[in-house]
Structures are given as structure tokens and as C-alpha cells.
PDB file of N, CA and C in Angstrom:
ATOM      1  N   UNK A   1      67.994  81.474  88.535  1.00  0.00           N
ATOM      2  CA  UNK A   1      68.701  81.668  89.800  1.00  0.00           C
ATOM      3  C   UNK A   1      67.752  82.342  90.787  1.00  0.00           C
ATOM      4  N   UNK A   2      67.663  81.908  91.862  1.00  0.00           N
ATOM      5  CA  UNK A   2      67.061  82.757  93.044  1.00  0.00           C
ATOM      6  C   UNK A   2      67.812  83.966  93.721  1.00  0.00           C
ATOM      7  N   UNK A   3      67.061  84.474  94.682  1.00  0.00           N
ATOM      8  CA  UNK A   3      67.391  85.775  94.739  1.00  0.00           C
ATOM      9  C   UNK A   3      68.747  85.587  95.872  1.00  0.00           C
ATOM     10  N   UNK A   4      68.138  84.719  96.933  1.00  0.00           N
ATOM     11  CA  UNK A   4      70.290  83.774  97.431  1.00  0.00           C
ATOM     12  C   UNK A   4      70.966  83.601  96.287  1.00  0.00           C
ATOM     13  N   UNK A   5      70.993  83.479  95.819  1.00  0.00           N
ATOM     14  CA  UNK A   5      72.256  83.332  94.605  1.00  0.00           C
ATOM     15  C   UNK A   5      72.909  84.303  94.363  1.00  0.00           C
ATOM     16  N   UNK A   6      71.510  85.181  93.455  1.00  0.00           N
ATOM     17  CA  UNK A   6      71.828  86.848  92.828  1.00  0.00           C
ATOM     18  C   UNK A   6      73.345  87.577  94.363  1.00  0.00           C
ATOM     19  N   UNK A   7      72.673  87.329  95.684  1.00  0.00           N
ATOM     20  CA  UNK A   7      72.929  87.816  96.864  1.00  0.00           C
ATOM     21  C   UNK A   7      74.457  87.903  97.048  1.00  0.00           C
ATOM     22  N   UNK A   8      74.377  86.318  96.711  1.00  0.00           N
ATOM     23  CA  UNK A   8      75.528  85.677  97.254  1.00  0.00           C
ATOM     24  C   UNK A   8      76.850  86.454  96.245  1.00  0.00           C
ATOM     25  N   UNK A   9      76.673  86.110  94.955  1.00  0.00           N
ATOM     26  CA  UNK A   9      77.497  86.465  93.890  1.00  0.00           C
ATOM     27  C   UNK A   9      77.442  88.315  94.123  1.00  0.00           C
ATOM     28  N   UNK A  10      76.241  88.839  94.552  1.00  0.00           N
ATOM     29  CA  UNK A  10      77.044  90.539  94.819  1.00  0.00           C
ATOM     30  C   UNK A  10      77.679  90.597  95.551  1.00  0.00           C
ATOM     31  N   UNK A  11      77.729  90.018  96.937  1.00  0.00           N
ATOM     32  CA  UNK A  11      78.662  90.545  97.746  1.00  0.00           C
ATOM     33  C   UNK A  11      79.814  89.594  97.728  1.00  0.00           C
ATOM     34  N   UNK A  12      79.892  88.647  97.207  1.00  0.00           N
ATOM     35  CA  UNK A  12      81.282  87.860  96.739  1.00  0.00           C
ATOM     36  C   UNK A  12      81.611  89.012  95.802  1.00  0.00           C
ATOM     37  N   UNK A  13      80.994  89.909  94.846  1.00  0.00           N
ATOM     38  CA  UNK A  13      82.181  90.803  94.127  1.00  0.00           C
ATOM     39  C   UNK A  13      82.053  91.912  94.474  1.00  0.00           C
ATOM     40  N   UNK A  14      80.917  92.759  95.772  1.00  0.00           N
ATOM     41  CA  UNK A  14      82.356  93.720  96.559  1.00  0.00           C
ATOM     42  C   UNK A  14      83.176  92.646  97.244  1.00  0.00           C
ATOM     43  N   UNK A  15      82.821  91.955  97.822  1.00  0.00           N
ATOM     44  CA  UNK A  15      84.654  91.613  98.285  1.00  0.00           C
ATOM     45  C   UNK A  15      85.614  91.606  97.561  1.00  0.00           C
ATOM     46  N   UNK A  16      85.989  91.061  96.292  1.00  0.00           N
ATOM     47  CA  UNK A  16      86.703  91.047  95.569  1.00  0.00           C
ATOM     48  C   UNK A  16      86.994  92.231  95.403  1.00  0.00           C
ATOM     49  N   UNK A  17      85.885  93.534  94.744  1.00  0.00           N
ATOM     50  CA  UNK A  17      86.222  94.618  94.286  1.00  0.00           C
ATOM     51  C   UNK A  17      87.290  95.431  95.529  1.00  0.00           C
ATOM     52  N   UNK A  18      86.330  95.223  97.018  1.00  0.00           N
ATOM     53  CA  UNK A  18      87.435  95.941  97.802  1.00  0.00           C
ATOM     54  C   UNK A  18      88.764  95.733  98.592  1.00  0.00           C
ATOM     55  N   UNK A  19      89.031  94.169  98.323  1.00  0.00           N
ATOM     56  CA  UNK A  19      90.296  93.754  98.095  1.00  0.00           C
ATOM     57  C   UNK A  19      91.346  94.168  97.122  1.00  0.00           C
ATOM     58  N   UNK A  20      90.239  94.355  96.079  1.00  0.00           N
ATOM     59  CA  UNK A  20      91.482  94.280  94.764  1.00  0.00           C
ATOM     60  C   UNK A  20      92.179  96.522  94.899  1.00  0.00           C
ATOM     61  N   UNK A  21      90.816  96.902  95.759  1.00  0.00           N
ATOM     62  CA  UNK A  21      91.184  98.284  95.659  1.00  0.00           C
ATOM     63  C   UNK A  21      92.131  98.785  97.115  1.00  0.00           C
ATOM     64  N   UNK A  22      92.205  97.311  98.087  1.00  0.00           N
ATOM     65  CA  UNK A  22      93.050  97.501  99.141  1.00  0.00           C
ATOM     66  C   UNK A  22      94.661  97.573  98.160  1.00  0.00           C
ATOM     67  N   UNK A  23      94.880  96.313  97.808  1.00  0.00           N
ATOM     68  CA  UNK A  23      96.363  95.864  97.119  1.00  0.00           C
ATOM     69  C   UNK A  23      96.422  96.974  95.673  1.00  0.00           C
ATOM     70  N   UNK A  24      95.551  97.540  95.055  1.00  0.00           N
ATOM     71  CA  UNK A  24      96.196  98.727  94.376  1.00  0.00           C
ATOM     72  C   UNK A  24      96.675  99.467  95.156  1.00  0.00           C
ATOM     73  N   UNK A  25      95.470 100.118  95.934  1.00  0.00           N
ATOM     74  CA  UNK A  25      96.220 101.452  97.137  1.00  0.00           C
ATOM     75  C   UNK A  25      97.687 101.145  97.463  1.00  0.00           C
ATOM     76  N   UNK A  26      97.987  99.551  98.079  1.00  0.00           N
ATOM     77  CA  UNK A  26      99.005  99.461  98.968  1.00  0.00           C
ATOM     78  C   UNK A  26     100.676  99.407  97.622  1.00  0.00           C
ATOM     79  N   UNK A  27     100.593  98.955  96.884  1.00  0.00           N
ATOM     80  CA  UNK A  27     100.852  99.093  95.693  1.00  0.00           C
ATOM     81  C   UNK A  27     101.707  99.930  94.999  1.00  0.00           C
ATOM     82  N   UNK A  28     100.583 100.743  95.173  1.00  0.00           N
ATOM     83  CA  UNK A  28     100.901 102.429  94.498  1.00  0.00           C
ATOM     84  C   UNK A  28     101.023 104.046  95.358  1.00  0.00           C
ATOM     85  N   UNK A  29     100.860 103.418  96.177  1.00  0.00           N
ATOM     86  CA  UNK A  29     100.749 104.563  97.105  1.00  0.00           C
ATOM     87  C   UNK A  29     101.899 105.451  96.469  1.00  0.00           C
ATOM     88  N   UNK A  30     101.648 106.590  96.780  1.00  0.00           N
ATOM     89  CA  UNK A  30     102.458 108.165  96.536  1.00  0.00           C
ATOM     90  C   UNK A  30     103.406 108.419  97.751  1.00  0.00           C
ATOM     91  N   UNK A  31     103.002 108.067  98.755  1.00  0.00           N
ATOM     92  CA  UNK A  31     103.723 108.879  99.936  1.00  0.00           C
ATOM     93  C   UNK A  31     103.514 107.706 100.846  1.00  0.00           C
ATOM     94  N   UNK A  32     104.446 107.716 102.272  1.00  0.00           N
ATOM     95  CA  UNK A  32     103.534 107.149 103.739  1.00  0.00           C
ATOM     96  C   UNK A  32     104.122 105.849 103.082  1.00  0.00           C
ATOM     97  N   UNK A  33     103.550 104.929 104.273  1.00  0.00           N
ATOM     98  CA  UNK A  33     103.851 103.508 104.505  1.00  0.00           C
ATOM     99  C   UNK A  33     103.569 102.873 103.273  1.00  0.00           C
ATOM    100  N   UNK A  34     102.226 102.845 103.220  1.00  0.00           N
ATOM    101  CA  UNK A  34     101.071 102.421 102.730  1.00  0.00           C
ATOM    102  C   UNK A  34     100.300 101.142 103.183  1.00  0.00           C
ATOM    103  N   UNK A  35     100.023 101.364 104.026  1.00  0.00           N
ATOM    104  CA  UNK A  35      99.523 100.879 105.057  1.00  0.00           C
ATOM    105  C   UNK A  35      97.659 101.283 104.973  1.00  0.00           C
ATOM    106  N   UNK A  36      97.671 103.070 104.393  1.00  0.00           N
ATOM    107  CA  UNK A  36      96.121 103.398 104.532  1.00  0.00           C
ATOM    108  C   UNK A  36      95.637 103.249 105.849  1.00  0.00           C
ATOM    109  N   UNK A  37      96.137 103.493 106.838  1.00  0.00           N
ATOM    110  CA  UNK A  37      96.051 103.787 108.446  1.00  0.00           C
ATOM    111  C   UNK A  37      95.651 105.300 108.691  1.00  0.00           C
ATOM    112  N   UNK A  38      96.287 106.000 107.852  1.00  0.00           N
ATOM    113  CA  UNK A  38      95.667 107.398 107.550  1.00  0.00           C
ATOM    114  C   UNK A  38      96.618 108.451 108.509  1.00  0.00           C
ATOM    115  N   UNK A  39      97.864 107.598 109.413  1.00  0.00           N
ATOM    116  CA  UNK A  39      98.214 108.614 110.764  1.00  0.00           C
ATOM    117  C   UNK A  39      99.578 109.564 109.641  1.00  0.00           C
ATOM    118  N   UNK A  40      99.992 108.430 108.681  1.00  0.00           N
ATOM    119  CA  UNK A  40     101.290 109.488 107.726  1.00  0.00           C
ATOM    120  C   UNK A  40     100.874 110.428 107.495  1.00  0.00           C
ATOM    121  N   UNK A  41      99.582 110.889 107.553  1.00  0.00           N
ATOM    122  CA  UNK A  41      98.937 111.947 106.345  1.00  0.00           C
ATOM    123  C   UNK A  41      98.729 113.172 107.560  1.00  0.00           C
ATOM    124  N   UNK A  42      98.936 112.536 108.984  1.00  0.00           N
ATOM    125  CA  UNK A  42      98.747 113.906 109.928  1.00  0.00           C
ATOM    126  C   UNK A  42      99.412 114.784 109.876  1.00  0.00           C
ATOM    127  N   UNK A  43      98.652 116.004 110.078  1.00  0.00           N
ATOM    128  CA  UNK A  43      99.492 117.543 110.300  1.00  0.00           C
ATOM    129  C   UNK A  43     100.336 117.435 111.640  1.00  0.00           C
ATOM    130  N   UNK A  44     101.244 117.329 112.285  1.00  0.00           N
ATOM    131  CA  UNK A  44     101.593 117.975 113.324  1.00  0.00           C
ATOM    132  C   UNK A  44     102.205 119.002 113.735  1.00  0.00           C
ATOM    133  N   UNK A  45     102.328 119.899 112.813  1.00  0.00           N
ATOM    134  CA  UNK A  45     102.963 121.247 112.649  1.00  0.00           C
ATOM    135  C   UNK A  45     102.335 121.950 113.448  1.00  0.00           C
ATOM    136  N   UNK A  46     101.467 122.061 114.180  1.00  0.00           N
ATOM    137  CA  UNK A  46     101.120 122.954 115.055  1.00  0.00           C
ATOM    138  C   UNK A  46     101.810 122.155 116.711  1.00  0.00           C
ATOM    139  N   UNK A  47     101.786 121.796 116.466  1.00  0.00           N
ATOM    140  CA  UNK A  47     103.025 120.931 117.868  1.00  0.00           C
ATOM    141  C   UNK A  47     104.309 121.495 118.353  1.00  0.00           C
ATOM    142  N   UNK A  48     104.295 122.051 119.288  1.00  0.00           N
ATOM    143  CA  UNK A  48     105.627 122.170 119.664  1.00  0.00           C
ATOM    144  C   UNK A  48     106.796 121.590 119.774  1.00  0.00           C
ATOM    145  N   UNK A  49     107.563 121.749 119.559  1.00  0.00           N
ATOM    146  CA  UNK A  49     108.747 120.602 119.938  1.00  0.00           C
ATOM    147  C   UNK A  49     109.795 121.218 121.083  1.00  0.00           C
ATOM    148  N   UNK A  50     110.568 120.684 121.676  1.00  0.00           N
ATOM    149  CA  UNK A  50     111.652 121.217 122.407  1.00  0.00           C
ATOM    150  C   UNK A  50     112.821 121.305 121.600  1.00  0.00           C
ATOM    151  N   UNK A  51     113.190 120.044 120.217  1.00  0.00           N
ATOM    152  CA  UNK A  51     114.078 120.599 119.577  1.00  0.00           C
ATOM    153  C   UNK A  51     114.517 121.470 118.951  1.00  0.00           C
ATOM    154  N   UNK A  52     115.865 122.138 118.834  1.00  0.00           N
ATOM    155  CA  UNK A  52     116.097 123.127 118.465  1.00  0.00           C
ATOM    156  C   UNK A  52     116.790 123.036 117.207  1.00  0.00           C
TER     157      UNK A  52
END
């Protein structure tokens, strides 16, 4: 095999690998959408609110 080949077949399996680690995340998620957008995970406790 040449070294295009070797090339081709690594990054054909990160893709795979970081697909397959998108649909676990989304999956299994603990908390939040799961989405992995990252905004569920914000603090806003230092925010004021007007509600009482």
C-alpha cells in the first residue's frame, strides 16, 4: 500500500472514531439536552433576576 492509502484509511477512522464518540455522548448524556453545545452547562447564578 502507498502512503495515500495508509492516509486515506487514518482519517476515514478518525471520522468514524469521532462520530461514533458524537452518538455515544448524545446517547448517554447525564444532564442538558444533549446536544454538546455546551450553553446547559452555564453558570448563571451570578445574574440578577427581577423575579421574586
Amino acid at each position: 500500500m502507498d502512503t495515500q492509502t495508509i492516509l486515506v484509511f487514518a482519517i476515514f477512522a478518525l471520522a468514524v472514531f469521532y462520530v461514533s464518540r458524537l452518538v455515544y455522548r448524545s446517547i448517554f448524556a447525564k444532564k442538558g439536552c444533549a446536544s454538546n453545545c455546551g450553553k446547559c452547562s452555564a453558570d448563571f447564578s451570578h445574574i440578577p433576576t427581577d423575579k421574586k
